[in-house]
Protein backbone atom coordinates (compact mmCIF):
# COMPACT_ATOMS: atom_id res chain seq x y z
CA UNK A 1 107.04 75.27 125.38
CA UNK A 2 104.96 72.53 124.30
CA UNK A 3 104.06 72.32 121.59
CA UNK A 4 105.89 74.99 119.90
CA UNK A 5 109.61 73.56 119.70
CA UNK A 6 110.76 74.65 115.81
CA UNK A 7 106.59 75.54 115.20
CA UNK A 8 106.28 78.92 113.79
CA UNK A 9 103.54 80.98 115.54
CA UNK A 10 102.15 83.33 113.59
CA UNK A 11 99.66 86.33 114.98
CA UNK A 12 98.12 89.42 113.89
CA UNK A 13 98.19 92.20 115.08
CA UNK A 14 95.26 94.70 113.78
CA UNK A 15 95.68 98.54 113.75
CA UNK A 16 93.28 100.62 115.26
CA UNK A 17 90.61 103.49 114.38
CA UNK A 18 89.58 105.90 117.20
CA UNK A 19 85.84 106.41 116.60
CA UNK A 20 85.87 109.39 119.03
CA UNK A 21 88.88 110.86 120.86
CA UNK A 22 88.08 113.60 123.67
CA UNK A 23 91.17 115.16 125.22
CA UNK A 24 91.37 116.05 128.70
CA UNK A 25 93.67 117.91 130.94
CA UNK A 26 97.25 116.66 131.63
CA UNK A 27 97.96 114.17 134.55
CA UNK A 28 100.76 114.61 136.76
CA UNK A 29 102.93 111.69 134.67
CA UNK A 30 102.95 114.07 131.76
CA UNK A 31 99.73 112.19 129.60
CA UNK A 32 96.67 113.37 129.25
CA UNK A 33 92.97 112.33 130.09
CA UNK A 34 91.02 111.06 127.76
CA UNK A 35 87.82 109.46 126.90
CA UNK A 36 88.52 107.75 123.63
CA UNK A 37 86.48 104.70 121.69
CA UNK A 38 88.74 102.29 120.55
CA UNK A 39 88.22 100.10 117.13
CA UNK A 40 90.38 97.44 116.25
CA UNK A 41 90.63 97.01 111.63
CA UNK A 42 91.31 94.64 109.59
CA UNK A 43 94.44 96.25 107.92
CA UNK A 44 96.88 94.51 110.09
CA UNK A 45 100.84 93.34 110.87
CA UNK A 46 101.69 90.00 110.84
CA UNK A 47 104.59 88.80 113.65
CA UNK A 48 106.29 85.11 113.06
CA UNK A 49 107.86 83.94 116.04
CA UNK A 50 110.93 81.13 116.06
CA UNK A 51 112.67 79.45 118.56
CA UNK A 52 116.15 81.20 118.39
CA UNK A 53 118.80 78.04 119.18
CA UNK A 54 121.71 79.12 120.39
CA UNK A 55 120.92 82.76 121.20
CA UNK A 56 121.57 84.59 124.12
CA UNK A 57 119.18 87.10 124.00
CA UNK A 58 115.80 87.69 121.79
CA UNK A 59 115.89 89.09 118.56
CA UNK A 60 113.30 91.18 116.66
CA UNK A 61 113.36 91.97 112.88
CA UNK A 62 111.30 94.55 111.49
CA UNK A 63 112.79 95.61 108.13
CA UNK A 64 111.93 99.34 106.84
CA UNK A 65 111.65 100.30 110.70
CA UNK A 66 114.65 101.88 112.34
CA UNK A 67 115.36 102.89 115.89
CA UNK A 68 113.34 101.04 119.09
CA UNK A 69 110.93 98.77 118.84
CA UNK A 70 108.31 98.12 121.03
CA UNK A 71 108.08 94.48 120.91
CA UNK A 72 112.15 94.61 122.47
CA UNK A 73 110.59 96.67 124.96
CA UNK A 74 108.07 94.05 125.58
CA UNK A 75 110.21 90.78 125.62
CA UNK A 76 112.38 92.50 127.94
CA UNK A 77 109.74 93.44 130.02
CA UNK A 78 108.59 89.82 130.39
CA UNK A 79 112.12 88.72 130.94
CA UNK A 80 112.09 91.13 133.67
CA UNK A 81 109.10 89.28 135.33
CA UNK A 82 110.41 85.92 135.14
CA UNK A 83 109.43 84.88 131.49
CA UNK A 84 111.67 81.93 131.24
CA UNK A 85 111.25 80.81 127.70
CA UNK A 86 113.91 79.80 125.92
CA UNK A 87 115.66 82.77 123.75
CA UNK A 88 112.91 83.99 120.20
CA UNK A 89 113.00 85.52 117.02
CA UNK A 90 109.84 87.60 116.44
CA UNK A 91 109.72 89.00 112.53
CA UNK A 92 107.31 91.57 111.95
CA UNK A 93 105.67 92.09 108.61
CA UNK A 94 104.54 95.72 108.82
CA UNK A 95 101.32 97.09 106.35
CA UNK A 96 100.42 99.63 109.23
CA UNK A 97 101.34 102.79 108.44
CA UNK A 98 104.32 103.82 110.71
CA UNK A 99 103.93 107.29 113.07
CA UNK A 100 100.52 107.44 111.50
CA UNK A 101 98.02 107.21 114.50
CA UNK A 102 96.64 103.78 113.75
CA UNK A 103 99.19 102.50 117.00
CA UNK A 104 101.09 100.08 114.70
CA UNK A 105 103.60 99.56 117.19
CA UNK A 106 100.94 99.21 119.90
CA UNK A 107 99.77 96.79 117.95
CA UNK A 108 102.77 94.68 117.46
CA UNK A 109 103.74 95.19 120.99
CA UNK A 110 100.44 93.58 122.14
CA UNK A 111 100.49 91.12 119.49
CA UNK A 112 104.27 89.87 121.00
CA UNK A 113 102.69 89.34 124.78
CA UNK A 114 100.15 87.43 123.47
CA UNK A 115 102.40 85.39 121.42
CA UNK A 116 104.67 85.00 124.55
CA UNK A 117 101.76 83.49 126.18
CA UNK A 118 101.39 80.74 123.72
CA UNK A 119 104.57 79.63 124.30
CA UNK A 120 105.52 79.97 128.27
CA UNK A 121 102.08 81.01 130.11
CA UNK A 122 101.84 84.37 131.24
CA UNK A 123 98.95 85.81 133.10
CA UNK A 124 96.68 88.02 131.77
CA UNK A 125 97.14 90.49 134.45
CA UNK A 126 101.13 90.32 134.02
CA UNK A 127 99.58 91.13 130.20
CA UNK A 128 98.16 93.99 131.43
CA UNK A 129 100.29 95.77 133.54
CA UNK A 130 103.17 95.63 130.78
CA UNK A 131 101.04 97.18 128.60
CA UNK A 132 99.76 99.49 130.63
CA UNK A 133 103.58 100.35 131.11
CA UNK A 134 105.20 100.89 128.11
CA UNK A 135 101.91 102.80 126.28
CA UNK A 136 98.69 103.89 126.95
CA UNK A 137 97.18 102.33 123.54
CA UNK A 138 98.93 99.11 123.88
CA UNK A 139 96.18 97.65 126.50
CA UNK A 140 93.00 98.27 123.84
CA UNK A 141 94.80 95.88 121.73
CA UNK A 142 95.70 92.68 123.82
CA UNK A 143 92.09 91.66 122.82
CA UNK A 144 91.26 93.48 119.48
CA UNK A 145 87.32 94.89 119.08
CA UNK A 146 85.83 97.77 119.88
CA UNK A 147 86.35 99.29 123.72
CA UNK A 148 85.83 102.39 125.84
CA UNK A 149 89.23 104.15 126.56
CA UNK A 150 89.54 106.14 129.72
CA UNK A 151 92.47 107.31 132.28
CA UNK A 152 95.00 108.11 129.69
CA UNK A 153 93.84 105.63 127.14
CA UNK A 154 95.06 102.59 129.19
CA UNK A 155 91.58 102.00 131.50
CA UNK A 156 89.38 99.95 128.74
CA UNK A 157 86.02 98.59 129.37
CA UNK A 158 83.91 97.04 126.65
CA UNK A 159 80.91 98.72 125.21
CA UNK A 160 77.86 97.93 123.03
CA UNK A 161 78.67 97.27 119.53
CA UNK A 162 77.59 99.74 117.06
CA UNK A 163 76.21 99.81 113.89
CA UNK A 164 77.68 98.20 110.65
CA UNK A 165 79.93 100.20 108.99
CA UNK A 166 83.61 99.98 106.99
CA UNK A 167 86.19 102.42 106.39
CA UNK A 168 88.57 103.72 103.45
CA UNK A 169 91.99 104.96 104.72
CA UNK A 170 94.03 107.61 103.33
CA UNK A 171 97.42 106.79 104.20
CA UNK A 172 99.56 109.96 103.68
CA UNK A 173 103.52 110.14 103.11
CA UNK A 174 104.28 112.16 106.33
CA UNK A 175 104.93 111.14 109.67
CA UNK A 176 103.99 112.80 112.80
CA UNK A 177 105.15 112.25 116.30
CA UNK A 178 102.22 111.74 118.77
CA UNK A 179 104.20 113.66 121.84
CA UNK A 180 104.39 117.05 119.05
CA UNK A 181 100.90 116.63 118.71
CA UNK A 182 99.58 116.61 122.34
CA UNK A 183 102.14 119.49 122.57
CA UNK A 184 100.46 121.67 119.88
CA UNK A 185 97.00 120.44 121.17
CA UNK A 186 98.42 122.30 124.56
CA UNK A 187 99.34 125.26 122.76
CA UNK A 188 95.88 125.25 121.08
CA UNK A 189 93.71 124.90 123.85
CA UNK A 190 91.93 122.00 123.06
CA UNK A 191 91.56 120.62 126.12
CA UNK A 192 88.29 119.94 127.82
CA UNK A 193 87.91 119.75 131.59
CA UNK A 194 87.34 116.41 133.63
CA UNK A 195 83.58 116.86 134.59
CA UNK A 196 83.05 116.92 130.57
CA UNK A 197 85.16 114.10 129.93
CA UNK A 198 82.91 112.44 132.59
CA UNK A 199 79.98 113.02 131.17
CA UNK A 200 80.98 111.85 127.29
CA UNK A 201 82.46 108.36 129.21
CA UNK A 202 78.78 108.05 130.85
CA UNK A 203 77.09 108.79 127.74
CA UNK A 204 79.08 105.86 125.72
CA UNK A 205 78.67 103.22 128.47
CA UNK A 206 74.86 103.51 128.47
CA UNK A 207 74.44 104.02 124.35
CA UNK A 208 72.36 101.11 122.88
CA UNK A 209 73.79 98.82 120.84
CA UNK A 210 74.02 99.28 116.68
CA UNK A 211 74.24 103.10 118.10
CA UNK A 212 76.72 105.51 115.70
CA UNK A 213 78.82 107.53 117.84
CA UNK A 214 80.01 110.68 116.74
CA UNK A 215 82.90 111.17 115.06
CA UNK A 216 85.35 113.56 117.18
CA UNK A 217 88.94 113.98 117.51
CA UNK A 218 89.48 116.67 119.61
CA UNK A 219 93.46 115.80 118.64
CA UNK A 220 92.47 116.95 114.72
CA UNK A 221 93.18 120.89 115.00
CA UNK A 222 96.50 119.74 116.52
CA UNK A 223 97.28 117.37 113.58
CA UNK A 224 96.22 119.67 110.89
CA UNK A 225 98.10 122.50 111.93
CA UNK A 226 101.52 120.20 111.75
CA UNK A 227 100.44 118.47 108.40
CA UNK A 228 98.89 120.72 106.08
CA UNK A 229 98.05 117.59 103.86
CA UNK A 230 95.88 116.40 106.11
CA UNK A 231 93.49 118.65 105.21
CA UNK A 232 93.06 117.56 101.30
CA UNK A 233 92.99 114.22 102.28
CA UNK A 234 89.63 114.43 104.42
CA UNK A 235 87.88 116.79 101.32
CA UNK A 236 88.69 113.79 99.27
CA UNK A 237 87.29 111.21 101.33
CA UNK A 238 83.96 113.58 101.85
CA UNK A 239 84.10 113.89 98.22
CA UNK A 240 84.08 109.97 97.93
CA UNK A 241 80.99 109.61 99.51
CA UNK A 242 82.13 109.66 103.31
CA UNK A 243 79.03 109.42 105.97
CA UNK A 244 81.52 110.57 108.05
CA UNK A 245 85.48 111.69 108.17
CA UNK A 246 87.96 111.90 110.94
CA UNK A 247 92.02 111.94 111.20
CA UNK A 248 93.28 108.62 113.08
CA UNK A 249 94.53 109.58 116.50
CA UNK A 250 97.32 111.65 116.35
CA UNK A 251 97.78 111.03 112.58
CA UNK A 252 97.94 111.59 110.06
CA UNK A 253 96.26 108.86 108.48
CA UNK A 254 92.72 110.32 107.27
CA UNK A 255 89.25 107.89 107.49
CA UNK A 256 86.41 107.92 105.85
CA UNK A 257 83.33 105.64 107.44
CA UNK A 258 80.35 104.53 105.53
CA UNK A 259 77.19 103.20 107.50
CA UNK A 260 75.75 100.12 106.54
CA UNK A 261 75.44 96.35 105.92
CA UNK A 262 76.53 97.75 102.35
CA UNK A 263 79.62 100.26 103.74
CA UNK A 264 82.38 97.92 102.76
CA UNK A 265 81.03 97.75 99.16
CA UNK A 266 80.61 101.34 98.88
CA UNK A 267 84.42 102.13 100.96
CA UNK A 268 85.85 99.94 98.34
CA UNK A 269 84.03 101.79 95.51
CA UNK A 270 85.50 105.21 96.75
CA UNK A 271 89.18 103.50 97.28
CA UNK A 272 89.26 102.80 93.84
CA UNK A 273 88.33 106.50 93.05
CA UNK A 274 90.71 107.48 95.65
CA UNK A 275 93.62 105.28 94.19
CA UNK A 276 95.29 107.87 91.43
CA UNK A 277 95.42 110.22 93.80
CA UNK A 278 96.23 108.18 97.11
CA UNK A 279 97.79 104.98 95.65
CA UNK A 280 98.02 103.45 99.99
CA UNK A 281 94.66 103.60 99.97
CA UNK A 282 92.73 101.07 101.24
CA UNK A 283 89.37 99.38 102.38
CA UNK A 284 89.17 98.36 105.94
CA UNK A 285 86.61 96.89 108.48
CA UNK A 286 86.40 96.61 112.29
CA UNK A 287 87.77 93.35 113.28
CA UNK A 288 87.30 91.45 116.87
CA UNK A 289 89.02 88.59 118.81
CA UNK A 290 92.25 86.92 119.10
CA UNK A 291 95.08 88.09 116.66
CA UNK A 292 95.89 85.00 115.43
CA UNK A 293 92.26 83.90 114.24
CA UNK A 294 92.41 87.32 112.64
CA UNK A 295 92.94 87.64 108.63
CA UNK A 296 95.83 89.92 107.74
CA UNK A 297 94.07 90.08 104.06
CA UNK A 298 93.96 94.10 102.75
C-alpha cells in the first residue's frame, strides 16, 4: 500500500451509452446473446476510497441507494482471491441515474477493482474474470471508451472510433429492472437468431473509422411497453433537434445524439429547451481512458 497510507484515492467511474444493442437468443446460464457497442460518457460517479483503521471488514457508503451494492460484491470478490489489503472505505457519489440503463452500478463496480489495484496490485486478468462474474456490463467499463460487446455483453474487443458526436439525456423518474425487461423482450419476440447476430458483430469490426453506426436497441419495444413515458421523452428529444434517438439499454433513460465537431454545442442548446420539461437533463460526451484521469464535471 505504498503510497496510499491515509491518501484519498479518488476515481471515476463514467456511465455508459449503448450505440447499438442487438438481442440474441438465450444461453443456457439464463442471459442472452448479444452484439452490443459500448460507449463510455462523461456524466459520471465519483468513488473516494480511505484506509478504514481499525475495521474488520470493508465498508461502502452510497447514500440515496438502498439494498446491495455491487462494489461489496466486488471487494468481497477480491478478498476471495487473496486481496490482502488492509480493511477500506469506498464512498460513492452517485449522478448516474439508478435502474436507468446507463450501468451505474457497473460502473462503480469497475471503478472499485481498479481502485483496488492502486492500492494492493491485482492483475488485470483477476480484473477481468470478477467482472465478468458478477455482470455482463461490468467488463466494458474496467477501461472506459468505446468497445464491441459480444457473448452476453461480457466478450469486448475494441473497435474503430466513430465520428464526433455528443448526447443530451433525458433522465426520467421511473425505474426499471433490466431482468423484467429481457423478460418482456421474450414475451415480445424480439429476439434475433445467432447467424444474424454474427453478421452485425462482423459488420462493426470491419467499419472504418469516424463511421456512424446505427442507432438500434432491439431492447426498446421491451422498455416502452413497461414505461409508457418513455415514449414522450424520445418525441422531445427528436423535437430538440436529435440526428438520432435511442432508449439507454434497458432504460429508461432516453438519448438524443447530434453528429458533429459542433454536437456538444447544439446537445447543450436542446438541454436547455429540454430543461422545463425534464429538469435531469443533461449534456454528455463520450469519454475514454482511465477513471481517475476522467472529469466527473456535468
Amino acid at each position: 500500500m505504498a503510497g496510499y497510507s491515509a491518501q484519498l484515492l479518488r476515481e471515476a467511474a463514467p456511465g455508459k451509452v449503448n450505440l447499438c444493442l442487438y438481442l440474441g437468443p438465450t444461453r443456457p446460464d439464463g442471459r442472452h446473446e448479444l452484439v452490443t457497442v459500448f460507449e463510455s460518457v462523461s456524466l459520471a460517479d465519483e468513488l473516494t476510497l480511505t484506509a478504514h483503521p481499525g475495521a474488520r471488514h470493508d465498508e461502502v457508503i452510497c447514500p440515496g441507494v438502498a439494498g446491495p451494492n455491487l462494489v461489496e460484491a466486488a471487494l468481497a470478490t477480491l478478498r476471495a482471491r487473496g486481496w490482502d489489503a488492509p480493511p477500506v472505505r469506498i464512498e460513492i457519489v452517485k449522478r448516474i441515474p439508478v435502474a436507468a440503463g446507463m450501468g451505474g452500478g457497473s460502473a462503480d463496480a469497475a471503478a472499485a477493482l481498479r481502485l483496488a489495484g492502486r492500492v494492493a496490485p491485482v492483475p488485470a486478468a483477476t480484473q477481468q474474470e470478477i467482472a465478468t462474474e458478477l455482470g455482463a456490463d461490468i467488463p466494458s467499463q474496467l477501461v472506459p471508451g468505446l468497445s464491441l460487446g459480444t457473448g452476453a455483453g461480457e466478450l469486448i474487443e475494441p473497435i474503430a472510433p466513430i465520428a464526433p458526436h455528443a448526447f443530451a439525456i433525458v433522465p426520467l423518474p421511473h425505474l426499471l429492472s433490466t431482468p423484467a425487461v429481457y423478460s418482456e423482450a421474450d414475451r415480445l419476440g424480439l429476439s434475433r437468431s445467432t447467424a444474424d447476430l454474427g453478421a452485425l458483430a462482423a459488420e462493426f469490426r470491419n467499419t472504418p473509422a469516424a463511421g456512424r453506426p446505427p442507432l438500434v436497441n432491439d431492447l426498446e419495444p421491451a422498455a416502452r411497453s413497461l414505461c409508457l413515458a418513455i415514449e414522450p421523452g424520445l418525441e422531445a428529444l427528436t423535437n430538440a433537434g436529435a440526428d438520432g434517438v435511442l432508449v439507454c439499454g434497458s432504460g429508461p433513460t432516453c438519448a438524443g445524439l447530434w453528429w458533429g465537431d459542433d454536437g456538444p454545442e447544439r446537445a447543450k442548446a436542446a438541454v436547455t429547451a429540454l430543461l422545463p420539461r425534464f429538469p435531469s437533463a443533461t449534456t454528455v460526451v463520450p469519454v475514454a481512458g482511465i477513471g481517475h484521469n476522467l472529469s466527473t464535471d456535468r
